[in-house]
N, C-alpha and C. Protein backbone atom coordinates (compact mmCIF):
# COMPACT_ATOMS: atom_id res chain seq x y z
N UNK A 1 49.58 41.51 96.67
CA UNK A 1 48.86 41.95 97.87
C UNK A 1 49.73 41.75 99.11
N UNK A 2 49.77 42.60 100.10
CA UNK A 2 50.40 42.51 101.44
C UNK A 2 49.89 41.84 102.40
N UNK A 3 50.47 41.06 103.22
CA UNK A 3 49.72 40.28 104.10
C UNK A 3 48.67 40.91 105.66
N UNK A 4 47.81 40.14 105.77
CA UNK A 4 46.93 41.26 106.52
C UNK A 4 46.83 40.22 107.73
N UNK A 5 46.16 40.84 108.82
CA UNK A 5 45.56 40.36 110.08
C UNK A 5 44.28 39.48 109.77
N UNK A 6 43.77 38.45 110.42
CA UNK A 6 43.09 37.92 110.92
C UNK A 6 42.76 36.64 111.98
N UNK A 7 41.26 36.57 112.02
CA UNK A 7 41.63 35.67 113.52
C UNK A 7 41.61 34.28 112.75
N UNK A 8 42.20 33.74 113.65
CA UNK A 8 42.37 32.23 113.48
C UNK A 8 41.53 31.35 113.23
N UNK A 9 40.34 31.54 113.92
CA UNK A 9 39.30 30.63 114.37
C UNK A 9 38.44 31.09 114.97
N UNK A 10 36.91 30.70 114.92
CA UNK A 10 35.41 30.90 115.69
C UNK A 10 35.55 30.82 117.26
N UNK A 11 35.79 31.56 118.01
CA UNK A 11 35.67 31.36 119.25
C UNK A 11 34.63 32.50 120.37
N UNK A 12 34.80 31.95 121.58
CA UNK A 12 33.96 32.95 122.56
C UNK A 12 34.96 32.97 124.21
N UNK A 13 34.18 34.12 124.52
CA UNK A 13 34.19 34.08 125.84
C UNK A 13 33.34 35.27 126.61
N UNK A 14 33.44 35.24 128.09
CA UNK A 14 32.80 36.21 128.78
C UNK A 14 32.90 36.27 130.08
N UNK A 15 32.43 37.55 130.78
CA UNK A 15 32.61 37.50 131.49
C UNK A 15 31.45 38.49 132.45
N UNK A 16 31.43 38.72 133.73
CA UNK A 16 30.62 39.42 134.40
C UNK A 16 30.73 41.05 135.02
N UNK A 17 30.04 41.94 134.50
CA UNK A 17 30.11 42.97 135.62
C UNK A 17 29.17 43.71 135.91
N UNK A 18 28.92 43.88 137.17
CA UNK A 18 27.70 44.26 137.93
C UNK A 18 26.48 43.64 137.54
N UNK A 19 26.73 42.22 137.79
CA UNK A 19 25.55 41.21 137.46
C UNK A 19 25.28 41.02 135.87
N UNK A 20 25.47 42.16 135.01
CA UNK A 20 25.05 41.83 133.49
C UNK A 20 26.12 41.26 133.01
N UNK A 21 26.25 39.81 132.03
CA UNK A 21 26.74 38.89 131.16
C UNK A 21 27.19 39.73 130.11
N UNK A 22 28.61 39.72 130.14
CA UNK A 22 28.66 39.71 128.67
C UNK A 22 29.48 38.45 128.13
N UNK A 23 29.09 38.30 126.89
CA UNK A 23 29.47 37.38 126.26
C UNK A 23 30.55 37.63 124.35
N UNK A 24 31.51 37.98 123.86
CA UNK A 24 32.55 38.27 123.37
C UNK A 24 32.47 37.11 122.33
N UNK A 25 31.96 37.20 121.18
CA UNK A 25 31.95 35.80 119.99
C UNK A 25 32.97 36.48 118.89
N UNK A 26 33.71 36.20 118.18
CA UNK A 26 34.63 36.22 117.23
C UNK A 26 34.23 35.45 115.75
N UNK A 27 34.68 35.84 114.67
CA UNK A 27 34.65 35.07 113.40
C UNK A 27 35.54 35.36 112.59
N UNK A 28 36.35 34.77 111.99
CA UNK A 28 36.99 35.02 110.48
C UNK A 28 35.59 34.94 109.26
N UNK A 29 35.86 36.20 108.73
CA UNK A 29 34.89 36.07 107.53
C UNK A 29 35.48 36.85 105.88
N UNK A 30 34.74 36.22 105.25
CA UNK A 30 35.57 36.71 104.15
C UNK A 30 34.73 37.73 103.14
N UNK A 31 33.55 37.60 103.73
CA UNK A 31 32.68 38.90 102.91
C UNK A 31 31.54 39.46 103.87
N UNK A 32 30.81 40.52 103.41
CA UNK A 32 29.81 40.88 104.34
C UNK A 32 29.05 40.29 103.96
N UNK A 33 28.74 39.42 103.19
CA UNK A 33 27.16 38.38 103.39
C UNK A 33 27.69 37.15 104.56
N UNK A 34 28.86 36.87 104.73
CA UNK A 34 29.50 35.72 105.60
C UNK A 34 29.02 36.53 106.80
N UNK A 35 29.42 37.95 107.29
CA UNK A 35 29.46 38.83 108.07
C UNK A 35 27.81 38.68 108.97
N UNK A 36 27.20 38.78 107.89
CA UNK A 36 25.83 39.20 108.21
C UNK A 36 25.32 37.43 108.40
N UNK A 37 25.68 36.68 107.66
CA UNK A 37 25.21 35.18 108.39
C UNK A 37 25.70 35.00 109.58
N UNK A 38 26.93 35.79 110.08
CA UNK A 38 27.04 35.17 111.52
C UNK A 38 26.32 35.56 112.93
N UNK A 39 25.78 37.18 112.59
CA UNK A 39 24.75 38.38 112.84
C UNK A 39 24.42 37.47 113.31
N UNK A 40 23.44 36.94 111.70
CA UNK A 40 21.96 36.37 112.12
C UNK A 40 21.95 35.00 113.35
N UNK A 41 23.04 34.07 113.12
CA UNK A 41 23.38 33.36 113.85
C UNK A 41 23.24 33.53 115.08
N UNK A 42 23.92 34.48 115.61
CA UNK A 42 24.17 35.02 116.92
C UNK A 42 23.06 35.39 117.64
N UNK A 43 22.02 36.02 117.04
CA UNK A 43 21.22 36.89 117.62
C UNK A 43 19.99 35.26 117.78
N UNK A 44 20.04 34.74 116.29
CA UNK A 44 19.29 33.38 117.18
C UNK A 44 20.16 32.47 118.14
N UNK A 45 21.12 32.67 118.35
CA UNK A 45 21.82 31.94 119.35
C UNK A 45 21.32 32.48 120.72
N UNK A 46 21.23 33.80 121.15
CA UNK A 46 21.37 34.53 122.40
C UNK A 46 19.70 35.52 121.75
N UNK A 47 18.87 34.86 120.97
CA UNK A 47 17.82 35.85 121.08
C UNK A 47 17.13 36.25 122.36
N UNK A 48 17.43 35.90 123.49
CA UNK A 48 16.92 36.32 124.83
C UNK A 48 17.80 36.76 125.68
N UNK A 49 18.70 37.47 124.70
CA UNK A 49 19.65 38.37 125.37
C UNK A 49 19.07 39.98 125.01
N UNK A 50 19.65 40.79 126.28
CA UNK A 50 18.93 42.21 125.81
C UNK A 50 19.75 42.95 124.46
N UNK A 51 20.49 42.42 124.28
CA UNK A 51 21.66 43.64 122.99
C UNK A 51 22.70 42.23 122.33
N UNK A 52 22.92 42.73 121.30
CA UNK A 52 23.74 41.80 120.37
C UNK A 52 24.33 43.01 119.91
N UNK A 53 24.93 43.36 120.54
CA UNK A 53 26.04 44.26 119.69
C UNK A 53 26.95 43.69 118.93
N UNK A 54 26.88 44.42 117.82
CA UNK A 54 28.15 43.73 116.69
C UNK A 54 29.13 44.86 116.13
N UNK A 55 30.02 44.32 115.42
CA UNK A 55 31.06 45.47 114.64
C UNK A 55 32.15 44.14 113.71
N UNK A 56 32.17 44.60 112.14
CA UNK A 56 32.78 43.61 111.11
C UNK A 56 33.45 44.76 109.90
N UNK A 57 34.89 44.03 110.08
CA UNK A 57 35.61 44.74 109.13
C UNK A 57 35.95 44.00 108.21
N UNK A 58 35.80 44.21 106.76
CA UNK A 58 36.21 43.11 105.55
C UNK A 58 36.85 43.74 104.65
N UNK A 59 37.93 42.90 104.35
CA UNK A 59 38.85 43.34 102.68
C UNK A 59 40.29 43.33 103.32
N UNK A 60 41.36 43.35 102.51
CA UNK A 60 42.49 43.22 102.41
C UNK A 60 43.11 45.16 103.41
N UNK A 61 42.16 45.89 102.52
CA UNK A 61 42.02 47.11 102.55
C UNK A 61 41.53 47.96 103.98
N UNK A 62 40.63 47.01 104.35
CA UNK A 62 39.43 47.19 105.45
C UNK A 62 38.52 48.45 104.86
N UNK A 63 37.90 48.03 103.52
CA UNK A 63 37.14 48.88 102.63
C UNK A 63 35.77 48.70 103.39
N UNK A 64 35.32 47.68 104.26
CA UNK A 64 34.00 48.01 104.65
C UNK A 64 34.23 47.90 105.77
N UNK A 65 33.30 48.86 107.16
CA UNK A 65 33.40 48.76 108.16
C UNK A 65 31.92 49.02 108.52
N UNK A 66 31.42 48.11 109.27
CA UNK A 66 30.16 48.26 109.97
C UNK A 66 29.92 48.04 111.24
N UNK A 67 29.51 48.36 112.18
CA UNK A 67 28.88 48.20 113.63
C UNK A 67 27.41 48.69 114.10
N UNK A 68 27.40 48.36 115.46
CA UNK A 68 25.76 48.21 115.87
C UNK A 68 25.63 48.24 117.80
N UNK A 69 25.06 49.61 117.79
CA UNK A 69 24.58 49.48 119.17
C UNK A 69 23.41 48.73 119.74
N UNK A 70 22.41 47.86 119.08
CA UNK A 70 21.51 47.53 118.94
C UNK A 70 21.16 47.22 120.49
N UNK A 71 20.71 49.43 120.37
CA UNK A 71 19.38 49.61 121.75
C UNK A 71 20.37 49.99 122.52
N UNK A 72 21.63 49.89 122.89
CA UNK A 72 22.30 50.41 124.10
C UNK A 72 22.32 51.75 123.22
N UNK A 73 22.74 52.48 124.55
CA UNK A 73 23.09 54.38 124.29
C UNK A 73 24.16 54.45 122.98
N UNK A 74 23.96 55.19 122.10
CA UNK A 74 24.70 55.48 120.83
C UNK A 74 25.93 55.90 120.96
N UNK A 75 26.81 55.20 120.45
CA UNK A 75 28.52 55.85 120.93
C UNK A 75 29.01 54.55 122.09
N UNK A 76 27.82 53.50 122.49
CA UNK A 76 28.41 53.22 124.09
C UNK A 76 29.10 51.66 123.79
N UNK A 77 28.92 50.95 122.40
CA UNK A 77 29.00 49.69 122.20
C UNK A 77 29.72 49.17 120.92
N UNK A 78 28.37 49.44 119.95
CA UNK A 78 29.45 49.19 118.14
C UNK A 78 30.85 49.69 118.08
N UNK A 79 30.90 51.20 118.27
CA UNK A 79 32.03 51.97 118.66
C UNK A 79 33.32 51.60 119.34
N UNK A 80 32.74 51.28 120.04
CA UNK A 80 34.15 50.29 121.50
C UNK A 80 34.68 49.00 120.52
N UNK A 81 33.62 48.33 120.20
CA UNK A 81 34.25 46.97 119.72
C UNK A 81 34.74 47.52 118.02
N UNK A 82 34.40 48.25 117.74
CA UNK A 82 35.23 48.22 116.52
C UNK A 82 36.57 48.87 116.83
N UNK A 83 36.52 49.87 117.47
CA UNK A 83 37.46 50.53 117.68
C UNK A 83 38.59 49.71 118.20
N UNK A 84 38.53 48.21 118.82
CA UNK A 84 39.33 47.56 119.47
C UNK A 84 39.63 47.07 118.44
N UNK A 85 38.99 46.41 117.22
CA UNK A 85 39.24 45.75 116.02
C UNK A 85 40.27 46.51 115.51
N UNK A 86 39.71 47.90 114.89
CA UNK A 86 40.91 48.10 114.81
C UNK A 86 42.34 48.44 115.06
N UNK A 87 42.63 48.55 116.21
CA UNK A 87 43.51 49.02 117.25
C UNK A 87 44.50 47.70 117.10
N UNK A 88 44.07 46.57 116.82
CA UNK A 88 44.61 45.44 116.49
C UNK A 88 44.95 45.44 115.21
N UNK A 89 44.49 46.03 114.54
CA UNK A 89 44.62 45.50 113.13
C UNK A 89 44.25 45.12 112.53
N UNK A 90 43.01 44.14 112.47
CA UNK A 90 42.33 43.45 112.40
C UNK A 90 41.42 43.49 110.96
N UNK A 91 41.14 42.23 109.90
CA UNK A 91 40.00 42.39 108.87
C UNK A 91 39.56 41.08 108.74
N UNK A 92 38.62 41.34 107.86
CA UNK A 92 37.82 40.10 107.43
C UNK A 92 37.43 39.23 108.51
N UNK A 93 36.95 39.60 109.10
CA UNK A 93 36.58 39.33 110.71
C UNK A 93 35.15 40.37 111.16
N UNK A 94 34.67 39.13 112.33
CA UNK A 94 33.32 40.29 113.06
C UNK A 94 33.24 39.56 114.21
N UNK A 95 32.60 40.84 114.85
CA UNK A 95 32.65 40.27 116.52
C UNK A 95 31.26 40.86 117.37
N UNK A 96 30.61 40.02 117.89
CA UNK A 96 29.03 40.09 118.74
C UNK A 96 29.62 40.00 120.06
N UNK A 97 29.38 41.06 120.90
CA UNK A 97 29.44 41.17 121.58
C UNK A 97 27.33 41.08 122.45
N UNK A 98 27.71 40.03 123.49
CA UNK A 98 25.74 39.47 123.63
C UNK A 98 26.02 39.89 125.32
N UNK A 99 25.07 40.93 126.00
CA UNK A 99 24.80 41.45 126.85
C UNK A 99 23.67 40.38 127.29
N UNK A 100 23.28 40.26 129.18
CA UNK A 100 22.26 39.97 129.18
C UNK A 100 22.09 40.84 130.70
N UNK A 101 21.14 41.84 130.87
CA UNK A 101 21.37 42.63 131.77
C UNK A 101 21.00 42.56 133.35
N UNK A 102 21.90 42.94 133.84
CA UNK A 102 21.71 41.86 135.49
C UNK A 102 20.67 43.18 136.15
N UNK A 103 20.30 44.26 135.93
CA UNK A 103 19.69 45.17 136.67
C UNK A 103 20.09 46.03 137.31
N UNK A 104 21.75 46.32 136.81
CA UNK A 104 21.84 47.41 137.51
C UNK A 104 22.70 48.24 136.31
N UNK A 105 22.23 49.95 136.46
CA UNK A 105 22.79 50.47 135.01
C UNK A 105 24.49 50.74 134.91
N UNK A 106 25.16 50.66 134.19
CA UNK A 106 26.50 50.55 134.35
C UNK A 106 27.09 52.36 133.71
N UNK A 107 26.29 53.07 132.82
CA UNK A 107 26.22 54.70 132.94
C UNK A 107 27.45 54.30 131.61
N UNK A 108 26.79 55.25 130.73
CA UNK A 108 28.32 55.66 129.71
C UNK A 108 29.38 55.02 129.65
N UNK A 109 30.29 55.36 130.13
CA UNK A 109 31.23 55.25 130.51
C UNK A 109 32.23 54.01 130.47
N UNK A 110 30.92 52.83 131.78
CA UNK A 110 30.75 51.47 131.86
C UNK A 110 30.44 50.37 130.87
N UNK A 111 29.74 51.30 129.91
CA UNK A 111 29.09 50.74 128.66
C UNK A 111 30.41 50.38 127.73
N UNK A 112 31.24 51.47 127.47
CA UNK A 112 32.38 51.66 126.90
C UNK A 112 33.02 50.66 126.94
N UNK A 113 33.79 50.53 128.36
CA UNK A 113 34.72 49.59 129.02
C UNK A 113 34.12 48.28 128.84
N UNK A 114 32.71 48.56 128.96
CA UNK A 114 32.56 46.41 129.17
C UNK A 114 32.41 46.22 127.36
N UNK A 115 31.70 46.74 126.73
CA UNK A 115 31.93 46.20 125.00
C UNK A 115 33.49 46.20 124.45
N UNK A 116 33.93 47.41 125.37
CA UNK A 116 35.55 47.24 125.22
C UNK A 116 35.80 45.77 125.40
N UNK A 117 35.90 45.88 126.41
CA UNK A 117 36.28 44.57 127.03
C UNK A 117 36.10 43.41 126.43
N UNK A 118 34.38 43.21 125.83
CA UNK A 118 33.78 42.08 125.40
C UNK A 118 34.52 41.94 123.49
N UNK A 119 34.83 43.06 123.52
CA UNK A 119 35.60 42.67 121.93
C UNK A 119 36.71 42.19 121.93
N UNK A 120 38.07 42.93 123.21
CA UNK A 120 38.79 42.22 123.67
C UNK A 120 39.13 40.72 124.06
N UNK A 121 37.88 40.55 124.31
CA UNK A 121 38.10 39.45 124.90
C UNK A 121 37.62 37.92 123.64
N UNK A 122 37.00 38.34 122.82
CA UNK A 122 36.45 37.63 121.48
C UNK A 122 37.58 37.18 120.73
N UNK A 123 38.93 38.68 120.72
CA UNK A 123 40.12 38.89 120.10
C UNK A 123 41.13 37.70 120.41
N UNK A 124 40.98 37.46 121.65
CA UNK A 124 41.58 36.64 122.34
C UNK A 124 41.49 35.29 122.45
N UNK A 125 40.06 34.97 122.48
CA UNK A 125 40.17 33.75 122.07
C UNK A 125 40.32 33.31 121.05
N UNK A 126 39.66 34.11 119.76
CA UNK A 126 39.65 33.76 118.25
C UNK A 126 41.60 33.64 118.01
N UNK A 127 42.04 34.58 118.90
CA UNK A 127 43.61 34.10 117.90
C UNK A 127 43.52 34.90 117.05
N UNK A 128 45.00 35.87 116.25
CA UNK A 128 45.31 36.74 115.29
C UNK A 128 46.31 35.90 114.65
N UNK A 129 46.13 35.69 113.05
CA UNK A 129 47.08 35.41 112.72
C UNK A 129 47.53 36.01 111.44
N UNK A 130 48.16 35.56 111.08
CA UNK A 130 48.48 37.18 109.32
C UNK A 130 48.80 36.11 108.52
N UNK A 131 47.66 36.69 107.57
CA UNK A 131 47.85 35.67 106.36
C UNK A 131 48.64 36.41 104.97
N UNK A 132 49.20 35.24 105.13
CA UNK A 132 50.19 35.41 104.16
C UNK A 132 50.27 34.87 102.55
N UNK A 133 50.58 35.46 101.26
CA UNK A 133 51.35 34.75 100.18
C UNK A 133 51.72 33.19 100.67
N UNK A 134 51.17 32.34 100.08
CA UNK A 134 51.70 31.28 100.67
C UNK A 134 51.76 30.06 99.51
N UNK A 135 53.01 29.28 99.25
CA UNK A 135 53.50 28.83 98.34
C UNK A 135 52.85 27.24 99.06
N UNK A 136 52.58 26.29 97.82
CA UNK A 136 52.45 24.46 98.38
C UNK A 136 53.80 23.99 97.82
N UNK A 137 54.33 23.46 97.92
CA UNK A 137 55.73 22.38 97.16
C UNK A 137 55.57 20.96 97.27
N UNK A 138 55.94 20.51 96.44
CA UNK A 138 56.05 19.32 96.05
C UNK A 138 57.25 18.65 96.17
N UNK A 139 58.18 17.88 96.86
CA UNK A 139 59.22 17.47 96.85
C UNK A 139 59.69 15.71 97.15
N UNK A 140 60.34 15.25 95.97
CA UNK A 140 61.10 13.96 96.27
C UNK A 140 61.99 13.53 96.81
N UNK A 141 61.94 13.06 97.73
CA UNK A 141 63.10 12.70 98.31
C UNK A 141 63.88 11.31 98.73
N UNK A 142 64.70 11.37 98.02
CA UNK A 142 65.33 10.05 98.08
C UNK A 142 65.41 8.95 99.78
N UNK A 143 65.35 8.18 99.58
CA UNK A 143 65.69 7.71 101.09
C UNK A 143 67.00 8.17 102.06
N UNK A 144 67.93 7.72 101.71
CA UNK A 144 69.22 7.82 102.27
C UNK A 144 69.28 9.80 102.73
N UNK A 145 68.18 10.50 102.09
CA UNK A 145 68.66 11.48 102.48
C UNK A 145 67.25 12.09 103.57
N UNK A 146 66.65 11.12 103.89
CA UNK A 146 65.23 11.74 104.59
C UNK A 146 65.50 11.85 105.75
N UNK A 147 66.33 10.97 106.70
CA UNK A 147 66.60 11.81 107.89
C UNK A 147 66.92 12.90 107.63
N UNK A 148 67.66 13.80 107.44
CA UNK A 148 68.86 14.84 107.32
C UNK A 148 67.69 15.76 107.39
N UNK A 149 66.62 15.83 105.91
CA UNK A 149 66.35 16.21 105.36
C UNK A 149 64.95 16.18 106.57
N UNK A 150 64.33 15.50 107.22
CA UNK A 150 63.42 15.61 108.12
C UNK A 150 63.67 16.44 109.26
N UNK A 151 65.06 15.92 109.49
CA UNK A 151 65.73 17.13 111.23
C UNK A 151 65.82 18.59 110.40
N UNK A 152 66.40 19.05 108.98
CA UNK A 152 66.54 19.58 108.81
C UNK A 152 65.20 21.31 108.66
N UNK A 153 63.97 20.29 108.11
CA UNK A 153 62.72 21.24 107.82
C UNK A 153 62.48 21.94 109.36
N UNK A 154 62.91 20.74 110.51
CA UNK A 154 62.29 21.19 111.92
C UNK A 154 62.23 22.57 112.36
N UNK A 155 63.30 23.05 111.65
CA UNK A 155 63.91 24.48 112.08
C UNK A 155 63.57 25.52 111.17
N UNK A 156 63.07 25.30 110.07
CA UNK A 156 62.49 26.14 108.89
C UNK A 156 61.03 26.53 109.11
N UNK A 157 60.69 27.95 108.41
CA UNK A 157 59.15 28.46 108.64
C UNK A 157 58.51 27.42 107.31
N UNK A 158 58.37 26.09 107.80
CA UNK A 158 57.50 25.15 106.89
C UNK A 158 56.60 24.40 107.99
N UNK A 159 55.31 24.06 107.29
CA UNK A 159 54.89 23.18 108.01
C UNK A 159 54.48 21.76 106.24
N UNK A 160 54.47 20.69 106.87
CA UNK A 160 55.02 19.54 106.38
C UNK A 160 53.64 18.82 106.52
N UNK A 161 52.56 18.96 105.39
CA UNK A 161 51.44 18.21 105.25
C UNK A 161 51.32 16.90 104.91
N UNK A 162 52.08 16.46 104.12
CA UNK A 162 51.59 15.10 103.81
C UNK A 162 53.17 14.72 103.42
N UNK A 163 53.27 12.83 103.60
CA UNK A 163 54.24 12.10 103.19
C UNK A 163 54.11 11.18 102.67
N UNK A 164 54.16 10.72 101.37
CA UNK A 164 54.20 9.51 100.35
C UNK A 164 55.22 8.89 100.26
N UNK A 165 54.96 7.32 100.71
CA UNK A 165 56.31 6.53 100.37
C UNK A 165 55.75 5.53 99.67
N UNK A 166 56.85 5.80 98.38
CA UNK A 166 57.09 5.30 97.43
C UNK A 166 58.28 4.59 96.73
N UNK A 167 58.90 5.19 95.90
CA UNK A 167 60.34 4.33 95.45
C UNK A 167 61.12 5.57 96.50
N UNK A 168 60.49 7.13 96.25
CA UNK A 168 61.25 7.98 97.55
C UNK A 168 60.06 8.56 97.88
N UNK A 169 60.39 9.04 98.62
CA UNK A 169 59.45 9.85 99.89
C UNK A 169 58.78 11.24 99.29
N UNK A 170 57.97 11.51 98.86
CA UNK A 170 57.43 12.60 98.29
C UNK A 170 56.42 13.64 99.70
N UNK A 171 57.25 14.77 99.63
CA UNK A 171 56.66 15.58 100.61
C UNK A 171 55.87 16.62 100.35
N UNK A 172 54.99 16.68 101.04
CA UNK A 172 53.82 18.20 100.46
C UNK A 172 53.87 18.46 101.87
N UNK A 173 54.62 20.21 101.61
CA UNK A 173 54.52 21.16 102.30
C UNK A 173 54.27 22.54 102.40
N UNK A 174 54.33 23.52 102.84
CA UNK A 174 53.77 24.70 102.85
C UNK A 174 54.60 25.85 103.14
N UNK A 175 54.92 26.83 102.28
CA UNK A 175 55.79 28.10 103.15
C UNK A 175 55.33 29.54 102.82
N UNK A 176 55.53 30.40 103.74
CA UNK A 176 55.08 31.97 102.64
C UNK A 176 55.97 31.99 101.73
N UNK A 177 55.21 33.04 100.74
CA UNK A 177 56.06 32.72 99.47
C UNK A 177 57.27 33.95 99.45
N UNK A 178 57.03 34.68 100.77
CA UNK A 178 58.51 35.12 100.74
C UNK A 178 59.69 34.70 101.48
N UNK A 179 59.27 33.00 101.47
CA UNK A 179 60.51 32.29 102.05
C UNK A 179 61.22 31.36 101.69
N UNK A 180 60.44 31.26 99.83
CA UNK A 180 60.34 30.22 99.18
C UNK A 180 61.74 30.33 98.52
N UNK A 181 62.05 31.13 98.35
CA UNK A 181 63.49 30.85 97.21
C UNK A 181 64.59 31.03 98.21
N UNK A 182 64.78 30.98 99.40
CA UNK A 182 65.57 30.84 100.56
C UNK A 182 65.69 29.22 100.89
N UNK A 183 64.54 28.87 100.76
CA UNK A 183 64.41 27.32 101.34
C UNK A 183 64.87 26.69 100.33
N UNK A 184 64.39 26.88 99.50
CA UNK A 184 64.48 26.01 98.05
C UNK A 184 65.93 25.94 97.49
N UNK A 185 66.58 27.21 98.15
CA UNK A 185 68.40 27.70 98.38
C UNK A 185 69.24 26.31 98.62
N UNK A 186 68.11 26.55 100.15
CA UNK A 186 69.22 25.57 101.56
C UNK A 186 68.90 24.37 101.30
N UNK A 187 67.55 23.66 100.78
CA UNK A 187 67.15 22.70 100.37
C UNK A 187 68.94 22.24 99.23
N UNK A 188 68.74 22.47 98.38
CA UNK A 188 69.48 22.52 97.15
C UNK A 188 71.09 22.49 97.66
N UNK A 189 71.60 23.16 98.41
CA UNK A 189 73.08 22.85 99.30
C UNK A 189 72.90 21.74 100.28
N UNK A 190 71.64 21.66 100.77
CA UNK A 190 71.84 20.66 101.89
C UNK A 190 71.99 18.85 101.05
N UNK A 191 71.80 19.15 99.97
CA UNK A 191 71.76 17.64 99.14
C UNK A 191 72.30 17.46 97.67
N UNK A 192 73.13 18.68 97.69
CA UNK A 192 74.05 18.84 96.90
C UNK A 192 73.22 18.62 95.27
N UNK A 193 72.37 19.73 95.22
CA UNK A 193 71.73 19.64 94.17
C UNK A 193 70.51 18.18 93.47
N UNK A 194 70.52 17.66 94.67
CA UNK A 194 69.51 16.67 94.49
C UNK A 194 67.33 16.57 94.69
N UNK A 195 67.69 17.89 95.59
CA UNK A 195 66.47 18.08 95.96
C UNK A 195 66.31 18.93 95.05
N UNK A 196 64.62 19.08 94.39
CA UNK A 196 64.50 20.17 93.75
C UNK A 196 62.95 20.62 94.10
N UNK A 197 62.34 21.57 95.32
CA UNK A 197 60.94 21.89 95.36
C UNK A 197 60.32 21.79 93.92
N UNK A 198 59.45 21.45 93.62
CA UNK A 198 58.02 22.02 92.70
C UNK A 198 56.90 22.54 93.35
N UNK A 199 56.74 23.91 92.87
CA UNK A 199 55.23 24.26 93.49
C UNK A 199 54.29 24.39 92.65
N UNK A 200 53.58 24.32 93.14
CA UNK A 200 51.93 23.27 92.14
C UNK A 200 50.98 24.46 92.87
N UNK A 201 51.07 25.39 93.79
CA UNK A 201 50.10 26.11 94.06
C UNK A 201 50.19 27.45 94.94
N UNK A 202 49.96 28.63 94.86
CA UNK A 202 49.88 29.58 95.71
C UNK A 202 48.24 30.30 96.22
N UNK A 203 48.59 30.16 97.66
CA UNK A 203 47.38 30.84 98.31
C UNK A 203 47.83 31.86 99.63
N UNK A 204 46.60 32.26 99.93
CA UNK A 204 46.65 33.12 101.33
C UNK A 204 46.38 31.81 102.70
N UNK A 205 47.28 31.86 103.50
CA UNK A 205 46.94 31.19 104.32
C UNK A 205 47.32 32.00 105.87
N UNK A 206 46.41 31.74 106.63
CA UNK A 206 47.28 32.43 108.21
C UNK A 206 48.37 31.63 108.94
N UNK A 207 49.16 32.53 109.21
CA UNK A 207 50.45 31.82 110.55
C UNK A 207 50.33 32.56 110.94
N UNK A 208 50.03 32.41 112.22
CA UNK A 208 49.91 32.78 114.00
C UNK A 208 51.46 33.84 113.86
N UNK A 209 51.18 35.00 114.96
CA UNK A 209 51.81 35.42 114.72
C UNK A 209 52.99 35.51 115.38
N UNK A 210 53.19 35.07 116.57
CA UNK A 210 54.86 34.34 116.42
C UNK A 210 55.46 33.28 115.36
N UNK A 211 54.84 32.82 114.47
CA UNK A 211 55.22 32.13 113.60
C UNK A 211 56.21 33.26 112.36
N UNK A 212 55.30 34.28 112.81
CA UNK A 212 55.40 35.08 111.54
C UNK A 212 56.90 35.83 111.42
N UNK A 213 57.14 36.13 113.14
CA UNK A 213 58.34 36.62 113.16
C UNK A 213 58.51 37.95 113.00
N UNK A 214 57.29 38.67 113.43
CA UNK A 214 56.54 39.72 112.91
C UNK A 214 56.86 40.61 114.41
């Protein structure tokens, strides 16, 4: 499978125009029943809001796509925020956009721009990151060589979960797995055949996407 877009994390924001609230909520989700629990969430979160507009794209593929004007003019809301979803790239993810209306009408147009906006702005806080093939390793490492070998990861696309000290230093870390037989390379020259990764596991995980190098 190829690595895809998504957001990072549950977040919000909002903002004001012409007195009506909008409010921009974000989710990583991984199916449309996750999709539809966060719906429901939302709408009891802000049930005394006039519109909960939503829009959720799921799968590797972006095989399902759903949205919701719920009560604003048709075309003026679901539409905008998905359309921003995907313009990003974006899956396995959904986004509520929660109106609360200040009294004055904002016409077509306005409708557009502010759910625009309010998906935009969901995008933004949630964070995009692309998840990737992603390898765990297992590695021993002798003492005498753990400095070297600590300055050395600093500069590598690894991040470095856990450290066991023992008779040597046993490291659990993390890389995509199309970076794994590169590292596992430089690993292997940098200690003159002493280091040897084991990986014990592969998953999808997200890195942000300057991480990605993308």
């Amino acid at each position: 499978m190829k690595p895809y877009k998504t957001f990072l994390r549950r977040a919000q924001g909002e903002f004001v125009i012409n007195k009506s609230r909008f409010i921009g909520t974000g989710a990583p989700v991984e199916t449309e029943e996750e999709a539809l629990q966060f719906l429901s969430e939302m709408r009891g979160t802000y049930k005394d809001a006039n519109h909960n507009c939503y829009a959720y794209i799921i799968g590797p593929n972006k095989g399902v796509m759903r949205y919701s004007d719920d009560g604003e003019p048709g075309g003026t809301a679901g539409l905008p925020i998905i359309e921003v979803l995907k313009a990003r790239d974006v899956t396995n993810c959904a986004v509520v956009v929660t109106r609360y209306f200040g009294g004055i009408l904002l016409g077509a147009g306005g409708l557009v721009r502010a759910y625009s906006q309010g998906s935009a702005t969901a995008i933004n806080a949630c964070g995009v990151g692309v998840m990737h093939p992603t390898a765990r390793l297992l590695m021993d490492v002798p003492y005498p060589l753990l400095n070297r070998v600590e300055y050395f990861l600093k500069d590598q696309p690894v991040v470095v979960e856990e450290k066991t000290f023992a008779d040597t230093v046993t490291i659990q870390m993390v890389v995509r797995s199309v970076d794994e037989e590169q590292l596992e390379k430089k690993l292997v020259d940098l200690s003159e055949g002493v280091l040897e990764p084991v990986r014990f596991e592969e998953f999808f995980r997200a890195w942000p996407e300057e991480e990605d190098g993308a």
